[in-house]
N, C-alpha and C. Protein backbone atom coordinates (compact mmCIF):
# COMPACT_ATOMS: atom_id res chain seq x y z
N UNK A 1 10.46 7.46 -6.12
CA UNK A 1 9.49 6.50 -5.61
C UNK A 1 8.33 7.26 -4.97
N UNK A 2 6.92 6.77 -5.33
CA UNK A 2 5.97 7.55 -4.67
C UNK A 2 5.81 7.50 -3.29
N UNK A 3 5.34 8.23 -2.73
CA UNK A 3 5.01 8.41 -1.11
C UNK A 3 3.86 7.60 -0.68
N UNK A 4 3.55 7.35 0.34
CA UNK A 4 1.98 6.36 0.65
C UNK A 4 1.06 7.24 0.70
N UNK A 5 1.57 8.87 0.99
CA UNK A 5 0.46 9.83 0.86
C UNK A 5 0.28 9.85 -0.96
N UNK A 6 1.20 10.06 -1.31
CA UNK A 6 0.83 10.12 -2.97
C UNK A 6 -0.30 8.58 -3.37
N UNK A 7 0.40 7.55 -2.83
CA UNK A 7 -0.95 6.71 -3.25
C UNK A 7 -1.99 6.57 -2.98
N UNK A 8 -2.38 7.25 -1.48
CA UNK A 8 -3.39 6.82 -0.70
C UNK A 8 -4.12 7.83 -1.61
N UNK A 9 -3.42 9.35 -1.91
CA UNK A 9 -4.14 10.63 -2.41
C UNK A 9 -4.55 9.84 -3.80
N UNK A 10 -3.59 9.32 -4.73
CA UNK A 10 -4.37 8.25 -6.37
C UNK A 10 -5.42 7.88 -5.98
N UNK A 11 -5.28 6.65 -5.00
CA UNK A 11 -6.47 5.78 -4.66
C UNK A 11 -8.03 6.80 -4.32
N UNK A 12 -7.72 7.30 -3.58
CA UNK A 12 -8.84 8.87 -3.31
C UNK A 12 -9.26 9.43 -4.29
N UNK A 13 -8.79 9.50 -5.46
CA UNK A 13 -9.20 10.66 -6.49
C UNK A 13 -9.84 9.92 -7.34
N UNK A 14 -8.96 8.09 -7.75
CA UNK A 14 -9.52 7.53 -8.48
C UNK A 14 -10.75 6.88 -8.07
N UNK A 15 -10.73 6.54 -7.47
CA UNK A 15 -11.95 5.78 -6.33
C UNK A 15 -12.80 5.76 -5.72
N UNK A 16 -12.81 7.23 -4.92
CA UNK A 16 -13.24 8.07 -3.49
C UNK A 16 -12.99 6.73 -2.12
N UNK A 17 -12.24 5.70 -1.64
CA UNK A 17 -11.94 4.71 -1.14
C UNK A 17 -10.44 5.49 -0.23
N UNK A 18 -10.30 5.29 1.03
CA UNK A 18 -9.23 5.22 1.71
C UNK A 18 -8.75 4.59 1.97
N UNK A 19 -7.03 4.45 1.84
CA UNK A 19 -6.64 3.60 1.86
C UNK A 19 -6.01 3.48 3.39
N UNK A 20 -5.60 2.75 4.06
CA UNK A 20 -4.63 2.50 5.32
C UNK A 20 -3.12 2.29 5.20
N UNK A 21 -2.21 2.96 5.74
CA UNK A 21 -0.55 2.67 5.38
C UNK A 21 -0.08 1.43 5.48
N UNK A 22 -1.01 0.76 5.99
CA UNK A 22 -0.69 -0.50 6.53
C UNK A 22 -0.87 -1.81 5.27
N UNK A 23 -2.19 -1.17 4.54
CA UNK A 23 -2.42 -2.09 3.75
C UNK A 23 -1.37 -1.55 2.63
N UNK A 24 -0.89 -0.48 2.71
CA UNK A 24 0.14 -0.12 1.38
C UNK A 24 1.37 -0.68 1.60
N UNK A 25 1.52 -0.95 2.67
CA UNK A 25 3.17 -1.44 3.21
C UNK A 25 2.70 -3.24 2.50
N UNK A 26 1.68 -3.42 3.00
CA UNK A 26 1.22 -4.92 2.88
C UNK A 26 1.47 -5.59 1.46
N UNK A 27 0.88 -4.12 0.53
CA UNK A 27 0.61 -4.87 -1.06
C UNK A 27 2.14 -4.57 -1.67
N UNK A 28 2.87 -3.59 -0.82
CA UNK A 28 4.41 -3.46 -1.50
C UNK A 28 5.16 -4.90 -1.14
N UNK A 29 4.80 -4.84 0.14
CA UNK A 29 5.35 -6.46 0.03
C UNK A 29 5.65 -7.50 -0.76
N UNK A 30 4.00 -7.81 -0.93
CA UNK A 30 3.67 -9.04 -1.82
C UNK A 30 4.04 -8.82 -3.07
N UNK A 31 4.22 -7.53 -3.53
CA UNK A 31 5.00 -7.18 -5.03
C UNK A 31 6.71 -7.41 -5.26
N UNK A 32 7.56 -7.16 -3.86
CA UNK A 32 8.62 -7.23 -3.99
C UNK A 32 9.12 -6.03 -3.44
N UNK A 33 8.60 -5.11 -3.35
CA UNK A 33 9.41 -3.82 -2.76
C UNK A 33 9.62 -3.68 -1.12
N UNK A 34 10.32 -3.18 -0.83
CA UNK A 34 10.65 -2.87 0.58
C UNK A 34 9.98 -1.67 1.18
N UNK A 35 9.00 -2.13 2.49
CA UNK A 35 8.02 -1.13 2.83
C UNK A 35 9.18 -0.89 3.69
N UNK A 36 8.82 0.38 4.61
CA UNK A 36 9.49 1.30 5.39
C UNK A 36 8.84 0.48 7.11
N UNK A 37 9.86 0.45 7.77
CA UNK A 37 9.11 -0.25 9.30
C UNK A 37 8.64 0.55 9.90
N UNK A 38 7.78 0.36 10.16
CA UNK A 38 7.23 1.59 10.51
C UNK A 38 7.65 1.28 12.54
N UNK A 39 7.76 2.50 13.17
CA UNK A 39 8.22 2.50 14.55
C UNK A 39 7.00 1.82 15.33
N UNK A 40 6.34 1.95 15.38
CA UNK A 40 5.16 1.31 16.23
C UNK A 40 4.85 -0.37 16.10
N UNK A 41 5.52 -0.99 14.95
CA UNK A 41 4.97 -2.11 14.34
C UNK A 41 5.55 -2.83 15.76
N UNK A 42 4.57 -4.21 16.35
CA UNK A 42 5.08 -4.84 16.78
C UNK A 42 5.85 -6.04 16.50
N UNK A 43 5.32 -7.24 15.69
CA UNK A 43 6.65 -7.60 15.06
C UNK A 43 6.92 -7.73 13.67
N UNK A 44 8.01 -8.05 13.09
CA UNK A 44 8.17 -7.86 11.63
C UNK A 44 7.90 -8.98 11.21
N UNK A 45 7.70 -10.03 11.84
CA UNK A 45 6.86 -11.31 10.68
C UNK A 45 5.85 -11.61 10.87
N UNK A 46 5.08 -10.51 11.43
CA UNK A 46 3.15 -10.57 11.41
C UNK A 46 2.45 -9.17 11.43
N UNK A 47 1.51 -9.49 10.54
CA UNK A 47 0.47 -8.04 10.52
C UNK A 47 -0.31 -8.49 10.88
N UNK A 48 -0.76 -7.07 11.61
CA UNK A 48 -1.76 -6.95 12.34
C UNK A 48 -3.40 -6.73 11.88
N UNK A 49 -3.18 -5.70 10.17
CA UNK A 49 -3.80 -5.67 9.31
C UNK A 49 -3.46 -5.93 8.03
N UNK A 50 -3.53 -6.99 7.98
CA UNK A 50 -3.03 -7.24 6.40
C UNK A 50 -4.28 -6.16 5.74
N UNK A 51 -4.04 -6.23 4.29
CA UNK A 51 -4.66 -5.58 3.23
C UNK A 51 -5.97 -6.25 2.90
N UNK A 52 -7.05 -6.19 2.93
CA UNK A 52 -8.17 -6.90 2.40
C UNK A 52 -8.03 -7.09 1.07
N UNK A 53 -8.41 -8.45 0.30
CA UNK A 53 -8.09 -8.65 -1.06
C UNK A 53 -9.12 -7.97 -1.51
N UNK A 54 -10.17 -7.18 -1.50
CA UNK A 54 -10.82 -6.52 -2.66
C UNK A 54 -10.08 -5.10 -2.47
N UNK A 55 -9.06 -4.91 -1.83
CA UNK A 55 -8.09 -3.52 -1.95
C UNK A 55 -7.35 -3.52 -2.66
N UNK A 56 -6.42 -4.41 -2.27
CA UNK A 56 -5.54 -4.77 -3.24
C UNK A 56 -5.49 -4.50 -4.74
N UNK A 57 -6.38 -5.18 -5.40
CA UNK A 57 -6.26 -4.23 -7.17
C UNK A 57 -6.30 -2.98 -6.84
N UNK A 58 -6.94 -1.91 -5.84
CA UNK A 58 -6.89 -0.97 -6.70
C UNK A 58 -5.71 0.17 -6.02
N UNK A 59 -5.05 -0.46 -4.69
CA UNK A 59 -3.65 -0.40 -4.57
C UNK A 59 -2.97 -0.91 -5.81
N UNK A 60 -2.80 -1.70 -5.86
CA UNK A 60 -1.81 -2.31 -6.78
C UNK A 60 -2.37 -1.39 -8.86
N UNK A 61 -3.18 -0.47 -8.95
CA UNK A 61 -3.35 0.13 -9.78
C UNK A 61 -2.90 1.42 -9.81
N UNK A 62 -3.00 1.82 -8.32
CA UNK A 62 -1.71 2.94 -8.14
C UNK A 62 -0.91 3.18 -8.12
N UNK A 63 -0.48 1.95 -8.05
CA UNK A 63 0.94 1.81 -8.04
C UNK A 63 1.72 1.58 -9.50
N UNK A 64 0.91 1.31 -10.31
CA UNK A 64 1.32 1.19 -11.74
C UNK A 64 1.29 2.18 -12.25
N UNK A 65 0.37 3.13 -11.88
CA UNK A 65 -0.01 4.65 -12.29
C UNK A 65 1.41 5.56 -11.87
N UNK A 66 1.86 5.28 -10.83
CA UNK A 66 2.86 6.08 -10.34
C UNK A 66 4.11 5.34 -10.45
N UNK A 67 4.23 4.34 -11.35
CA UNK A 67 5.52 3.79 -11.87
C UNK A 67 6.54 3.50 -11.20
N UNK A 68 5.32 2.50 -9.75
CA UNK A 68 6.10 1.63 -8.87
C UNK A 68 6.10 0.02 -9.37
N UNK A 69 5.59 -0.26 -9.98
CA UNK A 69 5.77 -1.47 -10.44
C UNK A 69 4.88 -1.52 -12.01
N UNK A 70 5.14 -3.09 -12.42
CA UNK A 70 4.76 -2.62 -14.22
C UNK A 70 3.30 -3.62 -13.92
């Protein structure tokens, strides 16, 4: 399974765009996968930063690239 540094580094190369761990935990979500909790989060049924929807595709293109989801 890829790392959030491995995607954030896709998203960077493909893009020049940074991504936030937060919005990567966000779009694994909404796909089905299980993000990692992160220790600081305050609670687990609200973000604080969700993912902005014009991120999203091109998260969710890295993630196809690195054969986390189809």
């Amino acid at each position: 399974m890829a790392t959030y540094e491995q995607i954030r580094s896709d998203v960077r190369s493909s893009t020049g765009k940074t991504m936030q761990n937060c919005w990567i935990a966000h779009v694994k979500e909404l796909n089905g996968l299980a993000p990692k909790a992160a220790a600081n989060r305050k609670s687990l049924n609200e973000r604080v930063k969700p993912c902005p929807d014009n991120m999203r595709p091109l998260i969710e293109a890295s993630m196809r690239r690195l054969g986390l989801i189809k």
